[in-house]
N, C-alpha and C. Protein backbone atom coordinates (compact mmCIF):
# COMPACT_ATOMS: atom_id res chain seq x y z
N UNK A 1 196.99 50.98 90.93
CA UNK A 1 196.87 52.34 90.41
C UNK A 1 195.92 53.17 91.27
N UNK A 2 195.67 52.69 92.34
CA UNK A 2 194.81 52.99 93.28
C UNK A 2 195.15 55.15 93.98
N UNK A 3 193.93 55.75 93.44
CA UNK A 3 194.58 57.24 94.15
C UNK A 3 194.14 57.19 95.40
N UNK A 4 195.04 58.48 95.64
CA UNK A 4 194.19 58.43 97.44
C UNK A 4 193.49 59.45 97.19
N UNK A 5 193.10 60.64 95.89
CA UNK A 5 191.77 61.16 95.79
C UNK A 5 190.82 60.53 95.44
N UNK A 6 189.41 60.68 95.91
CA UNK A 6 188.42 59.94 95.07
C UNK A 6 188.39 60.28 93.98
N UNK A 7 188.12 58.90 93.20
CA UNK A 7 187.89 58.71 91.74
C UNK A 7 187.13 57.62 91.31
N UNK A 8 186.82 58.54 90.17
CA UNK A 8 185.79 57.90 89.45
C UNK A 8 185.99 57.09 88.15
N UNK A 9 185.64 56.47 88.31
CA UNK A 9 186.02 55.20 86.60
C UNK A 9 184.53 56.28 85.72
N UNK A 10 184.35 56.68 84.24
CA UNK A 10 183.54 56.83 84.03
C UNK A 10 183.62 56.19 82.80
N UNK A 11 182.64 55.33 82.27
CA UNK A 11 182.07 54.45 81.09
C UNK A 11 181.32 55.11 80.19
N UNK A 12 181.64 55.42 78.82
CA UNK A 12 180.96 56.21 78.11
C UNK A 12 181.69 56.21 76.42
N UNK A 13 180.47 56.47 75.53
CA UNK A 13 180.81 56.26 74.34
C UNK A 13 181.93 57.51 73.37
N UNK A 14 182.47 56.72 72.55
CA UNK A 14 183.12 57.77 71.97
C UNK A 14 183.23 58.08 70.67
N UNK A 15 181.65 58.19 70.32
CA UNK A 15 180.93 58.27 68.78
C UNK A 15 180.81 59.98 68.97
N UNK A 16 181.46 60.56 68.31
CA UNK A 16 180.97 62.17 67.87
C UNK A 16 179.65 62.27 67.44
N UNK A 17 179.13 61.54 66.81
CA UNK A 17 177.71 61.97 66.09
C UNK A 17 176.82 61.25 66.94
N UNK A 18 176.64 62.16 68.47
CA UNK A 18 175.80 61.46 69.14
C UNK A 18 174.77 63.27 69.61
N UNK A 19 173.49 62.77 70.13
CA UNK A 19 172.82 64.09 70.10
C UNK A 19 173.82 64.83 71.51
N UNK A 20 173.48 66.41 71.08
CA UNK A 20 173.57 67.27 72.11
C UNK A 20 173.59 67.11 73.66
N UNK A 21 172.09 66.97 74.03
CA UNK A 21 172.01 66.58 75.63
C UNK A 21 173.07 65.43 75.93
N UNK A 22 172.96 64.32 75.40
CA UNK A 22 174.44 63.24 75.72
C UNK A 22 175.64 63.61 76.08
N UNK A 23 176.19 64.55 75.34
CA UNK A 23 177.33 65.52 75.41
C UNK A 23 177.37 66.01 76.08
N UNK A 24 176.32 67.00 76.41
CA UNK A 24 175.84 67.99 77.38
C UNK A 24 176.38 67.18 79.27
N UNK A 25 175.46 66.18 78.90
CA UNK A 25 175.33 66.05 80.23
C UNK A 25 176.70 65.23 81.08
N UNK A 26 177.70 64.84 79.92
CA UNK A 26 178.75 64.46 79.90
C UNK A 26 179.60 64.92 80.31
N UNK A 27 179.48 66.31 79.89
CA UNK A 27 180.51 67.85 79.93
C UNK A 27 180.37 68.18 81.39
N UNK A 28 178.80 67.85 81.84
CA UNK A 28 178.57 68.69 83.52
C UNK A 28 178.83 67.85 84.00
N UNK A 29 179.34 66.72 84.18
CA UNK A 29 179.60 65.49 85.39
C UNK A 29 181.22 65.94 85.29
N UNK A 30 181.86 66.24 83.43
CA UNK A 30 183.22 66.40 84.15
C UNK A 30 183.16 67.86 84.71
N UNK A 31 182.72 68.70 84.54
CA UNK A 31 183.11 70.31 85.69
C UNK A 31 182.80 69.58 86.73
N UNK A 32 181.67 68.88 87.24
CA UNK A 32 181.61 68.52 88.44
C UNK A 32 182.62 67.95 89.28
N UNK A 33 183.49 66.59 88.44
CA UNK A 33 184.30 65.40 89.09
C UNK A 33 185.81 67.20 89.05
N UNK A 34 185.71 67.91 88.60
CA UNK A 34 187.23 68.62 88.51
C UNK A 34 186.56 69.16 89.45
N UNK A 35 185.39 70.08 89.79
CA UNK A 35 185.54 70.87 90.75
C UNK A 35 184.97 70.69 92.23
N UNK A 36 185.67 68.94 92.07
CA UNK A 36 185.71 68.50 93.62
C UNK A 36 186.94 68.39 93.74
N UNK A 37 187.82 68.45 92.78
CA UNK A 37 189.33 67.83 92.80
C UNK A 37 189.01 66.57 93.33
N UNK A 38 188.19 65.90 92.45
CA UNK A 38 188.37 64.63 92.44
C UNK A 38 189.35 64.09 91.19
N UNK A 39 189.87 62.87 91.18
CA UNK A 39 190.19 62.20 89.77
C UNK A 39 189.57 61.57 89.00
N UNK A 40 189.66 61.84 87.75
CA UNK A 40 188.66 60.90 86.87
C UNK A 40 189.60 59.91 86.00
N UNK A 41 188.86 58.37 85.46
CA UNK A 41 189.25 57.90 85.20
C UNK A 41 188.58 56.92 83.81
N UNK A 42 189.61 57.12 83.02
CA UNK A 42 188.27 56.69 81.27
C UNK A 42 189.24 56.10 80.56
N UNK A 43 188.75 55.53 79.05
CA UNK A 43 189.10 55.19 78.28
C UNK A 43 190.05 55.99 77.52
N UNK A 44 190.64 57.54 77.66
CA UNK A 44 191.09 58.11 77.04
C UNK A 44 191.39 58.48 76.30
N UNK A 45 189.97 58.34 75.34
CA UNK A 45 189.85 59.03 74.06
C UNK A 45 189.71 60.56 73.47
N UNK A 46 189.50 61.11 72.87
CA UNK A 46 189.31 62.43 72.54
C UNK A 46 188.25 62.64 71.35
N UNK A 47 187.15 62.02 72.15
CA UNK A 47 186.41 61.91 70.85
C UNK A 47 184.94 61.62 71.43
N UNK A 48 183.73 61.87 71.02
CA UNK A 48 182.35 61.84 71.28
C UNK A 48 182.30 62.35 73.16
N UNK A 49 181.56 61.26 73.99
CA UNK A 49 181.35 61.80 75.07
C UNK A 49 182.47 61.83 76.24
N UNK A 50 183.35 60.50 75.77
CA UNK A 50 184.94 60.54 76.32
C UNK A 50 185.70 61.82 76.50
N UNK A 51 185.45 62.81 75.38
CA UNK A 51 186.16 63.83 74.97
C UNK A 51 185.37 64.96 76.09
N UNK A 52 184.24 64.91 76.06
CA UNK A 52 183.24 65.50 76.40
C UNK A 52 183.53 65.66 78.10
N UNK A 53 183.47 64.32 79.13
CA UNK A 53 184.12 64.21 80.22
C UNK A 53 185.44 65.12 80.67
N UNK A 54 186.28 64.59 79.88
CA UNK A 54 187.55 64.30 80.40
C UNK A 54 187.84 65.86 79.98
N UNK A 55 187.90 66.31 78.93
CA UNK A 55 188.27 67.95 79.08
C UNK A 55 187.33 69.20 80.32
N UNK A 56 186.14 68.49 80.12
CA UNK A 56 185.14 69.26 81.05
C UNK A 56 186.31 69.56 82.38
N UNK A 57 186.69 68.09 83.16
CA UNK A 57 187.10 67.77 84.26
C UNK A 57 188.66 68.52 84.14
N UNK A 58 189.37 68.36 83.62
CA UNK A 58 190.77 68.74 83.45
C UNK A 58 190.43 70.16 83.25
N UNK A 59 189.96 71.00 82.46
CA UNK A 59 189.60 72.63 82.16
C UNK A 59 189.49 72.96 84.21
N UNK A 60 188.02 72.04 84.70
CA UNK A 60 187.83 72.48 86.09
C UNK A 60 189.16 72.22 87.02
N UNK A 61 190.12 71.28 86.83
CA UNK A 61 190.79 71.33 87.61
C UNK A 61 191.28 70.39 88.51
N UNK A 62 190.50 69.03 87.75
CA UNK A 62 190.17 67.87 88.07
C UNK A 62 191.50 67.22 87.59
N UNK A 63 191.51 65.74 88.22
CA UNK A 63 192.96 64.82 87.75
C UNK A 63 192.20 64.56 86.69
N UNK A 64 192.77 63.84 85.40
CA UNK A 64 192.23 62.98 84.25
C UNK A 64 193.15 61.83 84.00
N UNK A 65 192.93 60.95 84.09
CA UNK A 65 194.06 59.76 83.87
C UNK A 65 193.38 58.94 82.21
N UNK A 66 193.59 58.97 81.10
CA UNK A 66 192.98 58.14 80.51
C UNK A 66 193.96 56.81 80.28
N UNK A 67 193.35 55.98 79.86
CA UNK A 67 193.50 54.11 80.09
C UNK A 67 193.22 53.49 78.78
N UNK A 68 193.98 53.69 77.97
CA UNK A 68 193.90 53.45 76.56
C UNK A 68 194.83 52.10 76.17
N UNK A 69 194.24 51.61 74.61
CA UNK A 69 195.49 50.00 74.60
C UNK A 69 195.60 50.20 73.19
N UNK A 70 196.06 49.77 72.33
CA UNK A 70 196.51 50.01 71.16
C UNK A 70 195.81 48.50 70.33
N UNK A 71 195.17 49.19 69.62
CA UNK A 71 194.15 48.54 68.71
C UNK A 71 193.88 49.19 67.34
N UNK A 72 194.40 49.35 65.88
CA UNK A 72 194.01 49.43 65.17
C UNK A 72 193.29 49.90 64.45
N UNK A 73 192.11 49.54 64.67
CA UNK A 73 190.70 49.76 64.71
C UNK A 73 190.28 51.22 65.82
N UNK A 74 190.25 51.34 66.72
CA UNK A 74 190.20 52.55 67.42
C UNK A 74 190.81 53.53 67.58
N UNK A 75 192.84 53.13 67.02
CA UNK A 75 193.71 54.04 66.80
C UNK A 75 192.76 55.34 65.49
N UNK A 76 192.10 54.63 64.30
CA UNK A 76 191.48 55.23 63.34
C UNK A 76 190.60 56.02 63.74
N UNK A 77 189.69 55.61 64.51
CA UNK A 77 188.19 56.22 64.94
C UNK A 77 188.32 57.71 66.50
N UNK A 78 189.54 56.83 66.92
CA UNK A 78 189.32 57.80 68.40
C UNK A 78 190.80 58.25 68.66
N UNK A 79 190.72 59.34 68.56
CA UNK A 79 192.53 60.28 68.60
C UNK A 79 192.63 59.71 70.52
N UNK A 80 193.75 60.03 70.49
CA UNK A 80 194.40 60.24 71.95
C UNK A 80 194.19 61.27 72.58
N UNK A 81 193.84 61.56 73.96
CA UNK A 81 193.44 63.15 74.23
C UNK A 81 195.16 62.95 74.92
N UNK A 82 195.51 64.16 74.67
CA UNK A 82 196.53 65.02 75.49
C UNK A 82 196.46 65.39 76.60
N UNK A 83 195.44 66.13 76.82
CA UNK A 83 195.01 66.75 77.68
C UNK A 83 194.88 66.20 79.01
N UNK A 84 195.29 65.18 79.43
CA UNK A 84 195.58 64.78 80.30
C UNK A 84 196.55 64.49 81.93
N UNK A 85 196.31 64.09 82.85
CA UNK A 85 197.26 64.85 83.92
C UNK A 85 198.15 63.23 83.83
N UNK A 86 197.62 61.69 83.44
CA UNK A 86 198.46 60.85 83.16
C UNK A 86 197.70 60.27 82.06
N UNK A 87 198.63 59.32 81.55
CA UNK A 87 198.05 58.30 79.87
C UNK A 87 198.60 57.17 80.26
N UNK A 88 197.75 55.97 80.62
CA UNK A 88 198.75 54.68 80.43
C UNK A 88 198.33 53.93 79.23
N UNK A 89 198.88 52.82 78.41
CA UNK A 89 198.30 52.21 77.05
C UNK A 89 198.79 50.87 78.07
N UNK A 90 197.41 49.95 78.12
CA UNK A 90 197.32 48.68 78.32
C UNK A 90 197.64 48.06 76.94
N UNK A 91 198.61 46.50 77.20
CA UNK A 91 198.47 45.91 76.63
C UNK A 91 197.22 45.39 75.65
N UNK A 92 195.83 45.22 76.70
CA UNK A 92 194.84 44.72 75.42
C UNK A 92 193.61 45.24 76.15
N UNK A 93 192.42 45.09 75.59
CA UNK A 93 191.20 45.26 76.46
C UNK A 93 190.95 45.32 78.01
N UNK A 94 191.52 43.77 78.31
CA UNK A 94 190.94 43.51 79.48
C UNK A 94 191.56 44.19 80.33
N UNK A 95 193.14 44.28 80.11
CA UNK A 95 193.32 44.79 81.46
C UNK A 95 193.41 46.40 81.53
N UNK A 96 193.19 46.92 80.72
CA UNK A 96 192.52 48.61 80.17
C UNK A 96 191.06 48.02 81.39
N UNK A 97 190.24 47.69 81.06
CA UNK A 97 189.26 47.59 81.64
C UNK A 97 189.57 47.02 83.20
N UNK A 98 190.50 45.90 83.87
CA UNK A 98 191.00 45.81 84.86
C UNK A 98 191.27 47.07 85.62
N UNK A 99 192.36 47.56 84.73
CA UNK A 99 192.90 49.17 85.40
C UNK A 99 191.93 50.28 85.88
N UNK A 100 191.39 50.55 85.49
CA UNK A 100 189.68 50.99 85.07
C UNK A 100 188.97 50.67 86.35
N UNK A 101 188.47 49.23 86.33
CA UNK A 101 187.34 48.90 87.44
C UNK A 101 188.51 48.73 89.10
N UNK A 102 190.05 48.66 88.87
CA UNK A 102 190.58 48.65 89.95
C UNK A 102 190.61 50.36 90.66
N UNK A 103 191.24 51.00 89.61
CA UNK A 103 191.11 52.90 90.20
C UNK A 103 189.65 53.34 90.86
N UNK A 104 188.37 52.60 90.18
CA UNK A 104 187.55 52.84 90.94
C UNK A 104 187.29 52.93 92.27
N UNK A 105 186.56 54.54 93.21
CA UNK A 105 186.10 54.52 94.31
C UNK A 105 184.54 54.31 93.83
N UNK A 106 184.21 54.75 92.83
CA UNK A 106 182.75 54.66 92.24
C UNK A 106 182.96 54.52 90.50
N UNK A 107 181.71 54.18 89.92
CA UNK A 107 181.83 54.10 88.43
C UNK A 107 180.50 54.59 87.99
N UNK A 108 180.69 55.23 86.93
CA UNK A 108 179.46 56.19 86.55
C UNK A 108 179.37 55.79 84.78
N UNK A 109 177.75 55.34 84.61
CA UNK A 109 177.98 54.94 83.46
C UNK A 109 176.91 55.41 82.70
N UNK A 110 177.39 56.28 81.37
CA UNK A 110 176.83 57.34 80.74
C UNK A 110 176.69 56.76 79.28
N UNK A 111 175.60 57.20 79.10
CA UNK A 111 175.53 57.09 77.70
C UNK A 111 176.78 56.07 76.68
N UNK A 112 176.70 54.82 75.71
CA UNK A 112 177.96 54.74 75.31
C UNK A 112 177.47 53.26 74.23
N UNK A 113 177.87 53.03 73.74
CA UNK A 113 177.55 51.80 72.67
C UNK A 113 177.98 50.28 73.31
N UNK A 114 178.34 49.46 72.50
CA UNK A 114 178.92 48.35 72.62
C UNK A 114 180.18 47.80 73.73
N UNK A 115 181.02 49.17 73.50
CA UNK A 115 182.03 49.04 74.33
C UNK A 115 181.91 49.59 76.01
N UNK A 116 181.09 50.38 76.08
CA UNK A 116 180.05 50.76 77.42
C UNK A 116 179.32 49.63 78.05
N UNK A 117 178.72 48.57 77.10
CA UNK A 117 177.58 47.61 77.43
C UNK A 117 178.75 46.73 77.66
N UNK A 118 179.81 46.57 77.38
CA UNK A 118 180.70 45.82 77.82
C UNK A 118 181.36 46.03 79.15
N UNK A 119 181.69 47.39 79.27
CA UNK A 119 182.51 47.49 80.43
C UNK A 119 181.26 47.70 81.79
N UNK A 120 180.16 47.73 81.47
CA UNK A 120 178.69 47.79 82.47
C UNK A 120 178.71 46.46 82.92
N UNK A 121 178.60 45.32 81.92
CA UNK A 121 178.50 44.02 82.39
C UNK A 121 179.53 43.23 82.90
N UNK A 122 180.87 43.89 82.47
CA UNK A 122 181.60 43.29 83.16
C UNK A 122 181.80 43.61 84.64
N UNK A 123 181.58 44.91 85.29
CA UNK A 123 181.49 45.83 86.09
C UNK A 123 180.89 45.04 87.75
N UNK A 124 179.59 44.70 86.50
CA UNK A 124 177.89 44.36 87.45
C UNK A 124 178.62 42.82 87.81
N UNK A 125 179.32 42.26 86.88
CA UNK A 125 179.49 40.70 86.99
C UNK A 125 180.41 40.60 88.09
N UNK A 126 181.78 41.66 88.43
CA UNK A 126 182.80 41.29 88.81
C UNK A 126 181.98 42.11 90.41
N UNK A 127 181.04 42.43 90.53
CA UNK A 127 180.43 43.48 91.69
C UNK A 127 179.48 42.44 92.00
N UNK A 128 179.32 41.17 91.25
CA UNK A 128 178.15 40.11 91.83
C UNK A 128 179.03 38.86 92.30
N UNK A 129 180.38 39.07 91.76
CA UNK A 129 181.16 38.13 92.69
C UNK A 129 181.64 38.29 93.50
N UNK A 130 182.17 39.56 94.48
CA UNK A 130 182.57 39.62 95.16
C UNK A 130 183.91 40.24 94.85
N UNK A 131 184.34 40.33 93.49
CA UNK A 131 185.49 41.00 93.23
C UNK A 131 185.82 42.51 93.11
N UNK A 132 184.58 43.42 93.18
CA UNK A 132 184.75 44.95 92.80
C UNK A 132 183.17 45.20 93.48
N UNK A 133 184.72 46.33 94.07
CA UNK A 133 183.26 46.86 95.58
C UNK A 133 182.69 48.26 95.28
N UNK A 134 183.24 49.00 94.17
CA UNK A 134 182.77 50.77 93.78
C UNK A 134 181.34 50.33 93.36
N UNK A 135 180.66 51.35 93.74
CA UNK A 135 179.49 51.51 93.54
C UNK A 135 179.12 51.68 91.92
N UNK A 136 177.97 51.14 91.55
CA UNK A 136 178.17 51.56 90.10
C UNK A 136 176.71 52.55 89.86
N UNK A 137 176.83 53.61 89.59
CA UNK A 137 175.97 54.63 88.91
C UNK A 137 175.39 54.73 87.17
N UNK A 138 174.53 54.30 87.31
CA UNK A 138 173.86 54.05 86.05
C UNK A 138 173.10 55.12 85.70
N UNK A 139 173.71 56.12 84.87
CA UNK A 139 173.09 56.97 84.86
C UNK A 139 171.97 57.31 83.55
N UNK A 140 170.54 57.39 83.72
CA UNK A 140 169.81 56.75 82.74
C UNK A 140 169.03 57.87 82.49
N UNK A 141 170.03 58.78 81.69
CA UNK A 141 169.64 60.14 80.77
C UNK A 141 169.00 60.31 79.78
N UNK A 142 167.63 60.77 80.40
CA UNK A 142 166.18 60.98 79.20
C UNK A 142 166.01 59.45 78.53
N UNK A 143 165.70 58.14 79.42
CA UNK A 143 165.83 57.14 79.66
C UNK A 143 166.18 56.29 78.83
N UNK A 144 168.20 56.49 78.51
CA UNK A 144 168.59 55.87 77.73
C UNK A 144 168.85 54.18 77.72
N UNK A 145 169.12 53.87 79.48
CA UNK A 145 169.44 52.84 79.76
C UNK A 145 167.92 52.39 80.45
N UNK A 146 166.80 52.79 79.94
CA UNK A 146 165.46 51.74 80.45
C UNK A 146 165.99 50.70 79.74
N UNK A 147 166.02 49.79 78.80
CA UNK A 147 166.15 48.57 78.15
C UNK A 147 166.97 48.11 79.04
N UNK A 148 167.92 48.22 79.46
CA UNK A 148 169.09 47.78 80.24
C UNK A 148 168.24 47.46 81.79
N UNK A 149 167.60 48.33 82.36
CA UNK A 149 166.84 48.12 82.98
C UNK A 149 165.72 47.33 83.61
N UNK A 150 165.49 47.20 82.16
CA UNK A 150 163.99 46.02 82.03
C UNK A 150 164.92 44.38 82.03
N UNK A 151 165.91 44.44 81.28
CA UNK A 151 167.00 43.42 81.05
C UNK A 151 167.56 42.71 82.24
N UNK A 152 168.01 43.58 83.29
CA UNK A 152 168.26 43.00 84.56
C UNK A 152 167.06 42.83 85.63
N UNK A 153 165.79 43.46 85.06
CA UNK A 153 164.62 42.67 85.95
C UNK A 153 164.02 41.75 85.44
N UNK A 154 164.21 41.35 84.32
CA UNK A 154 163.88 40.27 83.35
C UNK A 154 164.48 39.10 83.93
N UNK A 155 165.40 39.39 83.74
CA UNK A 155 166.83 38.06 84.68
C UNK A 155 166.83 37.55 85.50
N UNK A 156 166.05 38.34 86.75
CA UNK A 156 165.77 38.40 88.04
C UNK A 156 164.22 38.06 88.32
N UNK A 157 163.89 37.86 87.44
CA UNK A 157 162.29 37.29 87.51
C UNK A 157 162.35 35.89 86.84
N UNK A 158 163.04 35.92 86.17
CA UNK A 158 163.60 34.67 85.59
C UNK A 158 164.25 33.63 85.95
N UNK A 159 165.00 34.62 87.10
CA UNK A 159 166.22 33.24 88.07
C UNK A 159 167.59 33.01 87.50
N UNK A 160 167.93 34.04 86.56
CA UNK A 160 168.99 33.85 85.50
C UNK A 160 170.09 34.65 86.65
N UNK A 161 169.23 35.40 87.53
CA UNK A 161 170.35 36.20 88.14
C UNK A 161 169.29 36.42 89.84
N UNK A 162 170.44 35.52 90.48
CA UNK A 162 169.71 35.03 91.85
C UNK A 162 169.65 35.90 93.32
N UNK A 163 170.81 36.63 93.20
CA UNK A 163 170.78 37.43 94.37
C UNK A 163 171.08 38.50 94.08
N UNK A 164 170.07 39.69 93.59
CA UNK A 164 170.79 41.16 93.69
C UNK A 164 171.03 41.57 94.37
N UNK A 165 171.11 41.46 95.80
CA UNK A 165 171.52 41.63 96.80
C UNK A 165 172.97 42.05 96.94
N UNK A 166 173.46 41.03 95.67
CA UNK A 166 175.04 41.55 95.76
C UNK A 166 175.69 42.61 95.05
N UNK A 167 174.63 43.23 93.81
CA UNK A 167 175.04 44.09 93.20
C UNK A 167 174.75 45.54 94.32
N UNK A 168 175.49 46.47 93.62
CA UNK A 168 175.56 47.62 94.62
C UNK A 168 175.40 48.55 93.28
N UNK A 169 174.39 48.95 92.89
CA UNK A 169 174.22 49.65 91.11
C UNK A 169 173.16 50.25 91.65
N UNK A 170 172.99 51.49 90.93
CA UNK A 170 171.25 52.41 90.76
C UNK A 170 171.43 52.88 89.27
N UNK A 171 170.14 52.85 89.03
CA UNK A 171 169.74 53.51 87.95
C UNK A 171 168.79 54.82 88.30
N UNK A 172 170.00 55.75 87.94
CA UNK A 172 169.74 57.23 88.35
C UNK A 172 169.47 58.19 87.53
N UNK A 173 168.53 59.19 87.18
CA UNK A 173 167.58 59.96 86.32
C UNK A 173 168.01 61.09 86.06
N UNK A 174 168.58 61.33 87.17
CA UNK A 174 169.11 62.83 86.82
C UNK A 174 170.76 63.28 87.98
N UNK A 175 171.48 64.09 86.62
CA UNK A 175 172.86 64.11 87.39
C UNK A 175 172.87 64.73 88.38
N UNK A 176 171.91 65.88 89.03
CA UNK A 176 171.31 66.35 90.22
C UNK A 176 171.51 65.29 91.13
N UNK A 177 170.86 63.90 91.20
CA UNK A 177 170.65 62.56 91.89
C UNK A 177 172.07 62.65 92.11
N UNK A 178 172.76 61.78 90.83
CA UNK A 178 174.07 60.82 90.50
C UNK A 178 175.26 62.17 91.76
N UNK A 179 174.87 63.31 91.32
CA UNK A 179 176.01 64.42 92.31
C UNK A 179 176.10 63.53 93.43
N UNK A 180 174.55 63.81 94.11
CA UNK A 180 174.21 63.46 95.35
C UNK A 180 175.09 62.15 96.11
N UNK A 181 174.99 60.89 95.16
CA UNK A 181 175.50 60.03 95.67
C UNK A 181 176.54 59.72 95.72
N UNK A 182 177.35 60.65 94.22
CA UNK A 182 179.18 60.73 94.45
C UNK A 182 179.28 61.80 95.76
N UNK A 183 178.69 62.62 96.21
CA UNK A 183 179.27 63.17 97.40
C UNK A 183 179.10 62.34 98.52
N UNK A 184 178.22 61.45 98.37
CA UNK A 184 177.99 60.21 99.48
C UNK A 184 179.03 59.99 99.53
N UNK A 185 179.70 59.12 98.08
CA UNK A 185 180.24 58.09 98.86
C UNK A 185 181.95 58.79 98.74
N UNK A 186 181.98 59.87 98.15
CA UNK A 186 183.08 60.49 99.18
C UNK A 186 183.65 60.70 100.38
N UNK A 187 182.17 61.22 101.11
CA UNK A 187 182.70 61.68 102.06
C UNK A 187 182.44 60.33 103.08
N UNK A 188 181.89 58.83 101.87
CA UNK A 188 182.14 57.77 103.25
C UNK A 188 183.98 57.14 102.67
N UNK A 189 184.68 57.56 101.78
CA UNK A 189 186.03 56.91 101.80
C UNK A 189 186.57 58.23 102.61
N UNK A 190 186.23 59.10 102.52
CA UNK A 190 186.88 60.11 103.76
C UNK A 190 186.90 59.30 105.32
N UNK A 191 185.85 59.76 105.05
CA UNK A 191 185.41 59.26 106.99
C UNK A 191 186.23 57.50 106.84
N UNK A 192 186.24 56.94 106.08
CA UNK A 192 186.86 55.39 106.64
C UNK A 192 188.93 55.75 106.34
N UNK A 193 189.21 56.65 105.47
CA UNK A 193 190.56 57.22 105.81
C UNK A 193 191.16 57.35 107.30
N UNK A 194 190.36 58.52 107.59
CA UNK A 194 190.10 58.75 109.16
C UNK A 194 190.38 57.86 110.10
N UNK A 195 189.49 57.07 110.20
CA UNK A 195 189.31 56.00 111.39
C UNK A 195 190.51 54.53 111.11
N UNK A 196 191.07 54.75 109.60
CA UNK A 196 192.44 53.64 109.51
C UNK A 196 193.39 54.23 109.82
């Protein structure tokens, strides 16, 4: 499912009753990812900060692909966005989340509950084996993801987790920063287009 625009996998919760700034800062990453005409790429919900992204980006002008699977339980809680430029429904979790960490040129991970802390660790795990090379952006707004933080230096002082060397992740403060480094690594899948 690989685009040849850059795109972004973005990880993020899709609880409505989450504060303002969360939203907020959700909304400016998608004007941002649309008004690079980049593609974005999510869970495709229509609901809390999911909703928040993915219309931001599509309004600017941006691709939106959401990556949704049919579950029950989330059919209730999180509508389908429309609004979208494609919709695929995975069979089950994983490979929703496969599809997801494969479209990735980068992954940006915002604010999000259980199912966020899931698709982060699976992310970091499959980026410490050698299987997924996008950069992962941790973006740690009015320092939501310090715990997460302290958690993987905990690990690493511990010996639970031996070479970070292999992860390719920041934990970044402000979307000012996080811009910065999606235009990085744009314009390095540009420049390696080029030269193939």
């Amino acid at each position: 499912m690989k685009n040849s625009k850059f795109s972004i996998t973005v990880y993020c919760g899709a609880s409505s009753d989450v504060q303002p700034p969360h939203l907020n800062i959700a909304h400016e990453l998608g004007i941002f990812i649309g008004e690079n005409n980049w593609a974005l790429y999510y869970g495709g919900s229509k609901a809390g900060l999911m909703c928040a992204v993915a219309a931001a980006c599509f309004e600017a002008g941006g691709e939106v692909h959401g990556i949704s699977f049919e579950n029950e339980f989330l059919s209730s809680r999180e509508p389908k966005n429309e609004n979208l430029t494609s919709h695929h429904m995975a069979k089950n979790i994983h490979l929703r989340k496969e599809i997801l960490h494969e479209s990735a040129d980068a992954i940006v991970i915002l604010p999000g509950g259980l199912g966020t802390l899931d698709e982060a660790f699976e992310a970091l795990t499959l980026q410490y084996v050698g299987v997924l090379k996008a950069p992962i952006i941790i973006l740690n707004h009015k320092g939501f993801w310090q715990p997460l933080e302290h958690l993987i230096t905990h690990l690493t002082k511990e010996k639970f987790l031996q070479d970070v060397t292999r992860l390719n992740y920041q934990f970044i403060d402000s979307l000012d920063e996080a811009k910065k480094e999606l235009i990085a690594n744009s314009e390095k899948k540009s420049h390696l287009k080029r030269i193939s």
